[in-house]
N, C-alpha and C. Protein backbone atom coordinates (compact mmCIF):
# COMPACT_ATOMS: atom_id res chain seq x y z
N UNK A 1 95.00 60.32 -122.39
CA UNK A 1 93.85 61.17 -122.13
C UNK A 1 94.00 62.47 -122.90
N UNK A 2 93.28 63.04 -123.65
CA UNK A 2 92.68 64.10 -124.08
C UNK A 2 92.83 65.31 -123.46
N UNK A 3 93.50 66.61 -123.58
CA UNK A 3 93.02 67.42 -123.32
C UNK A 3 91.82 68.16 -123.61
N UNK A 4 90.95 68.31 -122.50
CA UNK A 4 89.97 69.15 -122.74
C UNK A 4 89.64 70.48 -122.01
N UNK A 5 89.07 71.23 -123.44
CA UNK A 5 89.06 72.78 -122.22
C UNK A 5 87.72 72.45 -121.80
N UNK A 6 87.93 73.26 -120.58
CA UNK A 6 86.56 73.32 -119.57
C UNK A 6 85.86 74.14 -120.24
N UNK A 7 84.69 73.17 -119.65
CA UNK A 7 82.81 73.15 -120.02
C UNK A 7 82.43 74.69 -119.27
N UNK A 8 81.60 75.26 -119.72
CA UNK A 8 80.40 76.06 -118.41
C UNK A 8 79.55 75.15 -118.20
N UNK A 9 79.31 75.06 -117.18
CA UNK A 9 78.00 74.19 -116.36
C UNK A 9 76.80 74.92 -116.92
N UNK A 10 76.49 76.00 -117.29
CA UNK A 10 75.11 76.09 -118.00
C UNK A 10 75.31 75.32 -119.10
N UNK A 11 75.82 74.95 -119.54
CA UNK A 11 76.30 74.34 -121.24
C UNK A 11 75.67 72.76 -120.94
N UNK A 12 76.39 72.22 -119.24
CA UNK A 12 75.86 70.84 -119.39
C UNK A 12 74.61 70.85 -119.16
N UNK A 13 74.38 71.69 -117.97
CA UNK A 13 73.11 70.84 -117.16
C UNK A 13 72.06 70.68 -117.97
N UNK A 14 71.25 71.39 -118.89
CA UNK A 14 70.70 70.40 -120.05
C UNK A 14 70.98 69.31 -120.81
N UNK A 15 71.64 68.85 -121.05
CA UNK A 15 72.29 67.38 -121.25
C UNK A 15 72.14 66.60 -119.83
N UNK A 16 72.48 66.88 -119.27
CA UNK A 16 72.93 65.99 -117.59
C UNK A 16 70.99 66.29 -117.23
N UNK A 17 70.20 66.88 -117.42
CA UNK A 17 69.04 66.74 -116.56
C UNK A 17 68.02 65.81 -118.18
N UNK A 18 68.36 65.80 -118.94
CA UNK A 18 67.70 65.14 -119.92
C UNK A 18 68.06 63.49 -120.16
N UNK A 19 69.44 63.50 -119.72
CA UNK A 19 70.14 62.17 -119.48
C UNK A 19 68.88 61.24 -117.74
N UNK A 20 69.19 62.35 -117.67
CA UNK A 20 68.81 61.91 -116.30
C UNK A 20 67.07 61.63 -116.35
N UNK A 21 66.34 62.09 -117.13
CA UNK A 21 64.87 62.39 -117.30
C UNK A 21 64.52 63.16 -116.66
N UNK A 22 64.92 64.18 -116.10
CA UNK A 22 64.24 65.03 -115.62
C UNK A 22 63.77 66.22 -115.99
N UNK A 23 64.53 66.64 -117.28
CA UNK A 23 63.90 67.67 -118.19
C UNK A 23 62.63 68.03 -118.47
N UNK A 24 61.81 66.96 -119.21
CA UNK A 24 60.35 66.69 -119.34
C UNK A 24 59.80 67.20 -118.21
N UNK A 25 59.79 67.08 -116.79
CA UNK A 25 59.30 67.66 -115.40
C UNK A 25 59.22 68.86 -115.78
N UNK A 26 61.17 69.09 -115.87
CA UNK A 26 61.30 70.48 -115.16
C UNK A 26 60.34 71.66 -116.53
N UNK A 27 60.27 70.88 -117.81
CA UNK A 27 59.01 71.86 -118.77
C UNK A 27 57.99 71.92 -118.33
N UNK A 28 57.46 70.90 -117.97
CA UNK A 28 56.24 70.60 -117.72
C UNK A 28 55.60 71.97 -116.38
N UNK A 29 57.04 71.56 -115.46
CA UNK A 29 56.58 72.87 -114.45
C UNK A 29 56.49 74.13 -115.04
N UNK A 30 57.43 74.66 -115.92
CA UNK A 30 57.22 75.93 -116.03
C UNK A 30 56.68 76.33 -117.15
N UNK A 31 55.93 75.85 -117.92
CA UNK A 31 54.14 75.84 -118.55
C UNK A 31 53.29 76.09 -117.35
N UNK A 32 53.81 75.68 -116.42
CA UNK A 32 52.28 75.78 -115.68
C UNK A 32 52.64 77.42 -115.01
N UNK A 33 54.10 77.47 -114.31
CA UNK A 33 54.29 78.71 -113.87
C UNK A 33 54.45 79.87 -114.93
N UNK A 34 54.69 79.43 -115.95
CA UNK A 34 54.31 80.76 -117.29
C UNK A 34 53.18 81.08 -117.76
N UNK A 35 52.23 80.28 -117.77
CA UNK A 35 50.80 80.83 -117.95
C UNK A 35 50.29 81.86 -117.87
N UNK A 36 50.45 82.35 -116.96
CA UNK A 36 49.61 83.78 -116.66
C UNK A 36 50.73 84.93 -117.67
N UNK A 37 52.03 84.02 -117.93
CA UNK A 37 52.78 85.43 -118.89
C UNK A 37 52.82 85.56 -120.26
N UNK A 38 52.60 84.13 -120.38
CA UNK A 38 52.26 83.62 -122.37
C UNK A 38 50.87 83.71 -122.77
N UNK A 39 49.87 84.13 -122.35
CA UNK A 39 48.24 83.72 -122.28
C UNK A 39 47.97 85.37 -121.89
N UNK A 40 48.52 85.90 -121.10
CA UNK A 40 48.47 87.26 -121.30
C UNK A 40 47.03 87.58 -119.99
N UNK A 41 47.70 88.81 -119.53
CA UNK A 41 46.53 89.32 -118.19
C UNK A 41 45.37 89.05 -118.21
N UNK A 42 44.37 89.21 -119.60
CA UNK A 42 42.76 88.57 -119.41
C UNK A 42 42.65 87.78 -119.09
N UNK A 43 43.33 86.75 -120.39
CA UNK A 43 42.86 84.96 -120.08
C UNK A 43 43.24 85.08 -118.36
N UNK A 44 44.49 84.98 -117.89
CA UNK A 44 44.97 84.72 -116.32
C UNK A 44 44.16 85.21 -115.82
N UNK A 45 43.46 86.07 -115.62
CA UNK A 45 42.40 86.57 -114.91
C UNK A 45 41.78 85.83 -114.51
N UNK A 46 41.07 85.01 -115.08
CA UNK A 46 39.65 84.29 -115.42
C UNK A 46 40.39 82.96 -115.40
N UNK A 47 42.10 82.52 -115.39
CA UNK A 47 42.14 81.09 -115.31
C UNK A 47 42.98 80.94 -114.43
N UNK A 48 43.24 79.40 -114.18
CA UNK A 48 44.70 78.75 -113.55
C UNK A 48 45.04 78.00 -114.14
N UNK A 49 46.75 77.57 -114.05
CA UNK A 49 46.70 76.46 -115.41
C UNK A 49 46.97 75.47 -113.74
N UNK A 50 46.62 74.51 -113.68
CA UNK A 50 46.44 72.99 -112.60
C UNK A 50 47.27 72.24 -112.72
N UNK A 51 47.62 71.45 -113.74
CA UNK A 51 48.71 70.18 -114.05
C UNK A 51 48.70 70.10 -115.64
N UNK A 52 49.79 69.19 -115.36
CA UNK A 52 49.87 68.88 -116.57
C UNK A 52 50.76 67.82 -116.91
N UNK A 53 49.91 66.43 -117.68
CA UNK A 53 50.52 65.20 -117.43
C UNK A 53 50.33 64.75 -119.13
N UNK A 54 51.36 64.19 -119.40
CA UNK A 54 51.23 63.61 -120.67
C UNK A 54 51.13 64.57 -121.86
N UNK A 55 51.24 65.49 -122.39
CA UNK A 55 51.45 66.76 -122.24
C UNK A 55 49.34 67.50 -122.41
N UNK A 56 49.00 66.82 -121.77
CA UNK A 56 47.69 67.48 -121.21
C UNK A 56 47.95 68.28 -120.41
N UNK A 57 47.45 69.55 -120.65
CA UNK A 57 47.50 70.68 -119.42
C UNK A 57 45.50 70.72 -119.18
N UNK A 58 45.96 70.31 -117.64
CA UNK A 58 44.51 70.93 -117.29
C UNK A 58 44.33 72.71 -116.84
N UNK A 59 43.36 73.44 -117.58
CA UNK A 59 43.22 74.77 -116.45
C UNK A 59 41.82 74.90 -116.25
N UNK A 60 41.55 75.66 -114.99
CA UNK A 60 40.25 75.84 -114.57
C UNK A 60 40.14 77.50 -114.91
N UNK A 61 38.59 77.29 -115.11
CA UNK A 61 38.07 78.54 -115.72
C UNK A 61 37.19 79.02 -115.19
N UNK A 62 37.22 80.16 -114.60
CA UNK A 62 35.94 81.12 -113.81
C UNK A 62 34.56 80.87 -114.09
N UNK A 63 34.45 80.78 -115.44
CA UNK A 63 32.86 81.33 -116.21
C UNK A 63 33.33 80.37 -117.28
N UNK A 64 31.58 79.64 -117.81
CA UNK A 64 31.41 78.71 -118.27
C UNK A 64 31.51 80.01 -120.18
N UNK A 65 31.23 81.02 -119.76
CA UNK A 65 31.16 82.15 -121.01
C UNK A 65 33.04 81.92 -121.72
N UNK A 66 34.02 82.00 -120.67
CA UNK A 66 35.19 82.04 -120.90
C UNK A 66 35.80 80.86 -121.34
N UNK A 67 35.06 79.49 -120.86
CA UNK A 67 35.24 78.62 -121.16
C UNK A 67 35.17 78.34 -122.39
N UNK A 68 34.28 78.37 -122.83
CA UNK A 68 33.58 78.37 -124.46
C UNK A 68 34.58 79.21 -125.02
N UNK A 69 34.82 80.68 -124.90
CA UNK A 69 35.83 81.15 -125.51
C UNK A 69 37.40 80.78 -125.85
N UNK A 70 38.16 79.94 -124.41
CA UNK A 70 38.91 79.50 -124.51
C UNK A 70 38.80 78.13 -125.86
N UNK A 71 37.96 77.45 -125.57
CA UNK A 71 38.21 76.47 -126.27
C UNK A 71 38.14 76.68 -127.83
N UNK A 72 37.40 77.31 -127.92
CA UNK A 72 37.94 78.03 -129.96
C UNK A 72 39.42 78.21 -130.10
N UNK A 73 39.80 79.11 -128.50
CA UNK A 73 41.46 79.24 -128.72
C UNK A 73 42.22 78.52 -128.90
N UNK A 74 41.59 77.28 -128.07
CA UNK A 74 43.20 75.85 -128.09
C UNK A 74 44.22 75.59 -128.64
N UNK A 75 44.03 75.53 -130.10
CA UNK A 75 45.03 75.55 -131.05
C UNK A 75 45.94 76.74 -130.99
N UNK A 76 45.64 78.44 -131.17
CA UNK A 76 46.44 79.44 -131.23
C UNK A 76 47.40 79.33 -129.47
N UNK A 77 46.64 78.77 -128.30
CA UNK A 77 47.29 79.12 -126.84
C UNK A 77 47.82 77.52 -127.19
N UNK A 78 48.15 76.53 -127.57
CA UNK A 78 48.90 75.70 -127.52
C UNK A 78 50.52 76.00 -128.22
N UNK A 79 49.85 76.61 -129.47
CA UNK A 79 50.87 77.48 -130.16
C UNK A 79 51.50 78.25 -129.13
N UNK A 80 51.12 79.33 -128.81
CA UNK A 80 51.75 80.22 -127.87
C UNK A 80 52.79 79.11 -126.98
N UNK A 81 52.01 78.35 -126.06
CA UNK A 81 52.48 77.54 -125.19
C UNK A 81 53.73 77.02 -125.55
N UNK A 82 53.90 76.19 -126.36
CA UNK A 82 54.85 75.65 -126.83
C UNK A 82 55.89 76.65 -128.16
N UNK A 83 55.56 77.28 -128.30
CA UNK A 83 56.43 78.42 -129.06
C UNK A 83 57.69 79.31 -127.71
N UNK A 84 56.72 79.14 -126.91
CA UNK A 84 57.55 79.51 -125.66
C UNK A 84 58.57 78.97 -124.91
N UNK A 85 58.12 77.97 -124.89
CA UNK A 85 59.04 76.73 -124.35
C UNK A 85 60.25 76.35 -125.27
N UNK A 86 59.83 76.30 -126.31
CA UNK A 86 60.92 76.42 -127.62
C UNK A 86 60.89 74.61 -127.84
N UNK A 87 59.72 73.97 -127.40
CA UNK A 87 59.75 72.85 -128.20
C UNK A 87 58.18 72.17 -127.87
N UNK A 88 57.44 71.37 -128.31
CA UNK A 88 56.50 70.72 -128.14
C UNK A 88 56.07 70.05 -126.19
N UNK A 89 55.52 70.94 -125.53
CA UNK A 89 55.19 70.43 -124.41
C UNK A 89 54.06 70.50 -124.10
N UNK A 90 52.70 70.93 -125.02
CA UNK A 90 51.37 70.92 -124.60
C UNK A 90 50.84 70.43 -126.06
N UNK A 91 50.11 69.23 -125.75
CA UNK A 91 49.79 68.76 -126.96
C UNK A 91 47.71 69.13 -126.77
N UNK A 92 47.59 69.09 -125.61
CA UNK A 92 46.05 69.68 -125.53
C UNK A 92 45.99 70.58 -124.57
N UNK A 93 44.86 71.20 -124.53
CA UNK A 93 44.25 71.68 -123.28
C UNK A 93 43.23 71.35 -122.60
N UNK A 94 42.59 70.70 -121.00
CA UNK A 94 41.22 70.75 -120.81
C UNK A 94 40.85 71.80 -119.71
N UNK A 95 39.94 72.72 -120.69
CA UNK A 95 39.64 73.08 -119.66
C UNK A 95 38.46 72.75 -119.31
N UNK A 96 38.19 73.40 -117.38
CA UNK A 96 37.33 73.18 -116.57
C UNK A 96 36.86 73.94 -115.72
C-alpha cells in the first residue's frame, strides 16, 4: 500500500457528489437561489426564478411589459447565469 498524504474534504466532495450524481441538482438549486444576485435588483424585482429541469429555467414575471423585455435578454442573462456557476447550467429561459 501506498503512502498517501491526506486529502481536505473540500478537495473531495466535488468528485464524491458528481460520482454520485448529485452535482447537477445541487447547480441546478443554486441558479435558482442566485437569481436575484446575478440578474441584479430590477430584473428580481419584477421576477422569480421557479425550477429548473433539463437545464430549462422557468421564471415568472410581474408584467407582460417586463416580459417582453426579458426575453430580448435571454442570451446576455443565460450568459450571466452560467458564467456564474462557472460551467454550462442554463441552456434556456421561459419566462411566464
Amino acid at each position: 500500500m501506498k503512502n498517501q498524504s491526506p486529502k481536505r474534504l473540500g478537495d473531495l466532495i466535488p468528485a464524491l457528489l458528481e460520482k454520485l450524481g448529485l452535482s447537477k441538482g445541487i447547480h441546478d438549486r443554486l441558479v435558482l437561489e442566485r437569481w436575484p444576485e446575478i440578474v441584479g435588483p430590477k430584473i428580481a424585482e419584477v421576477t422569480v426564478a421557479e425550477r429548473i429541469r433539463d437545464g430549462k429555467l422557468w421564471v415568472s414575471v410581474s408584467h407582460p411589459t417586463w416580459r417582453n423585455e426579458l426575453t430580448f435578454m435571454k442570451r446576455e442573462l443565460i450568459g450571466r447565469l452560467n458564467a456564474a456557476m462557472g460551467e454550462e447550467v442554463v441552456k434556456d429561459i421561459i419566462f411566464r
